[in-house]
Protein backbone atom coordinates (compact mmCIF):
# COMPACT_ATOMS: atom_id res chain seq x y z
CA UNK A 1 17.67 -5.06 -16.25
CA UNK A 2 16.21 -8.00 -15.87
CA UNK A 3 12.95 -9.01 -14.08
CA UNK A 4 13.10 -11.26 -10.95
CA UNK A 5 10.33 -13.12 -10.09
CA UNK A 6 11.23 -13.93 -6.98
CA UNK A 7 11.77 -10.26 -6.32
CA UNK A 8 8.21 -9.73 -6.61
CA UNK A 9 6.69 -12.14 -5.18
CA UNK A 10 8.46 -11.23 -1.91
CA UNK A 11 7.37 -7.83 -2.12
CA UNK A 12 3.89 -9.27 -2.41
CA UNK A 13 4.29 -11.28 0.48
CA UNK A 14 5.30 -8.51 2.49
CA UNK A 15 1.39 -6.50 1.48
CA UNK A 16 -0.46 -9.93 1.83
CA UNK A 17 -1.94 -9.35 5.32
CA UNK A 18 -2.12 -5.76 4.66
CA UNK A 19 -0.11 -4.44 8.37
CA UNK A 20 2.55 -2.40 6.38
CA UNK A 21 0.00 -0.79 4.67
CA UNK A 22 -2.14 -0.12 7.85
CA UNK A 23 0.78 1.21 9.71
CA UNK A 24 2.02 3.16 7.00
CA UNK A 25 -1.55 5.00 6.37
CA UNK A 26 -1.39 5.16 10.36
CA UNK A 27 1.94 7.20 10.25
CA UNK A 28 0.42 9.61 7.40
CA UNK A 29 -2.87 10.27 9.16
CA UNK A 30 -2.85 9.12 12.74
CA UNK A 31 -6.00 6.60 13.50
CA UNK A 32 -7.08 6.32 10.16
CA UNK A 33 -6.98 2.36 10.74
CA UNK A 34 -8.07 2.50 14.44
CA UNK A 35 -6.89 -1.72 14.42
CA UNK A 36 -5.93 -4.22 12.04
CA UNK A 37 -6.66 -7.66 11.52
CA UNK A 38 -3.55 -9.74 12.98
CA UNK A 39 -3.89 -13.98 12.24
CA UNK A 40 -4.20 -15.68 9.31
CA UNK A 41 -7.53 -15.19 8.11
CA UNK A 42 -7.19 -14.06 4.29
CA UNK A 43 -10.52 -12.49 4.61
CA UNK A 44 -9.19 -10.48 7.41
CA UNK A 45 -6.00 -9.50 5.06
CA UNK A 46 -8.48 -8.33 2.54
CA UNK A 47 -10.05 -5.98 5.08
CA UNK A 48 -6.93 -4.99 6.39
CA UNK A 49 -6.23 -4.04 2.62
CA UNK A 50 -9.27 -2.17 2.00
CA UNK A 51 -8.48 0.27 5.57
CA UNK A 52 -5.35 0.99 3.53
CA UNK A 53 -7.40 1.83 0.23
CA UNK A 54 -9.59 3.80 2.58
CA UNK A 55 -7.59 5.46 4.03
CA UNK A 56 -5.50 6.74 0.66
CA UNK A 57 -8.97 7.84 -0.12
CA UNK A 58 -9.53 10.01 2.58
CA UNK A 59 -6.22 11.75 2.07
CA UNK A 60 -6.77 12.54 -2.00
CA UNK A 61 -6.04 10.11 -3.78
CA UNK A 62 -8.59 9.02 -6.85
CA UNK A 63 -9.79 5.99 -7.71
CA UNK A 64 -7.37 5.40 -11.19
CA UNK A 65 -4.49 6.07 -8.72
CA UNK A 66 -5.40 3.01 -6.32
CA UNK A 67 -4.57 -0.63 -7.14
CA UNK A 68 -7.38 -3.33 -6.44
CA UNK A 69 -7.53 -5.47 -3.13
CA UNK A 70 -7.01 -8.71 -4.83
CA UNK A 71 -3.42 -7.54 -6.33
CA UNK A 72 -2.22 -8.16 -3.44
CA UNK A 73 -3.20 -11.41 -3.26
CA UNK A 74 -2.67 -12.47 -6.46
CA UNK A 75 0.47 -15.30 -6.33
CA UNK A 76 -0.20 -16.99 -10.03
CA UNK A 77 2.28 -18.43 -12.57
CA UNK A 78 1.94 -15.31 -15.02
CA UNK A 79 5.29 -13.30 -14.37
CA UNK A 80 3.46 -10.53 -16.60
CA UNK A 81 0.38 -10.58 -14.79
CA UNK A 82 2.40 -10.40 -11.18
CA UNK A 83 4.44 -7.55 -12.33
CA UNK A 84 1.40 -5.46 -14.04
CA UNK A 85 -0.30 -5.68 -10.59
CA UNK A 86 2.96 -5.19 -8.28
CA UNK A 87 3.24 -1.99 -10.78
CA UNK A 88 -0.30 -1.02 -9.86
CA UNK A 89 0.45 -1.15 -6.07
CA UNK A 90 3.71 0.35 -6.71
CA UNK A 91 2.16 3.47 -8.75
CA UNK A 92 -0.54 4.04 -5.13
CA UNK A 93 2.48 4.39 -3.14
CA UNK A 94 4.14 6.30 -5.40
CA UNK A 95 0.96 8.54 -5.30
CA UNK A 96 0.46 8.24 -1.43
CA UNK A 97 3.97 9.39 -1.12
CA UNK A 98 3.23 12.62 -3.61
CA UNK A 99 0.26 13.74 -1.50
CA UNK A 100 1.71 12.78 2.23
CA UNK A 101 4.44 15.22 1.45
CA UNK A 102 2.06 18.00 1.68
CA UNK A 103 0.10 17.08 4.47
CA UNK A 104 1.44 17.79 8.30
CA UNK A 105 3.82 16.75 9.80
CA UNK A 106 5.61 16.49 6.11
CA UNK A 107 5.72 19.88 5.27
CA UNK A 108 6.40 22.11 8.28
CA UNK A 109 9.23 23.99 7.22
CA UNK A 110 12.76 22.36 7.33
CA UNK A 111 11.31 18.98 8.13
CA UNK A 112 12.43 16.44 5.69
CA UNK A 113 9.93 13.77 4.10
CA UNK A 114 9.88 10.93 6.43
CA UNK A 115 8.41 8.08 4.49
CA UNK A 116 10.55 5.66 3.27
């Protein structure tokens, strides 16, 4: 199919100030992220960002499975260059999602995987 670049950048807009990824990391470990930066300081997004990275850490996941704070904020003209780094955050939640399955509340018997 064919690639939209308009597509990704909204999905990189929605990781930009790094809340989705704090709440999500939040909902797999409670209080990993005790707060996150709200406003519109970059710098703040970036550290909101790196609790998320942090946080993946903690719960298993290696450093070749993590993408780098600054593809999230990475907005150029290069479609190829957008989608290789969209594809690196992509493969961490793919990996996040792998490991949260086997960590409580995900895998008390009969409960269904809630992320997603």
């Amino acid at each position: 199919f064919e690639k939209s670049h308009k597509s990704d950048e909204e999905f990189k807009q929605t990781l930009t100030d790094g809340l989705i990824l704090c709440r999500l990391i939040n909902k797999i470990i409670p209080n990993t992220v005790p707060f996150a930066n709200v406003g519109r300081n970059p710098i703040k997004w970036l550290e909101n960002v790196q609790f998320f990275l942090d946080g993946c850490r903690r719960v298993g996941l290696k450093e070749d499975m993590l993408f780098e704070p600054y593809d999230v904020k990475y907005f150029g003209n290069d479609a190829e260059e957008l989608e290789r780094r969209n594809q690196k955050i992509a493969v961490t939640l793919f990996w996040l999602s792998r490991i949260a399955t086997h960590l409580p509340p995900f895998n008390e018997p009969g409960s269904p995987p809630r992320l997603g």
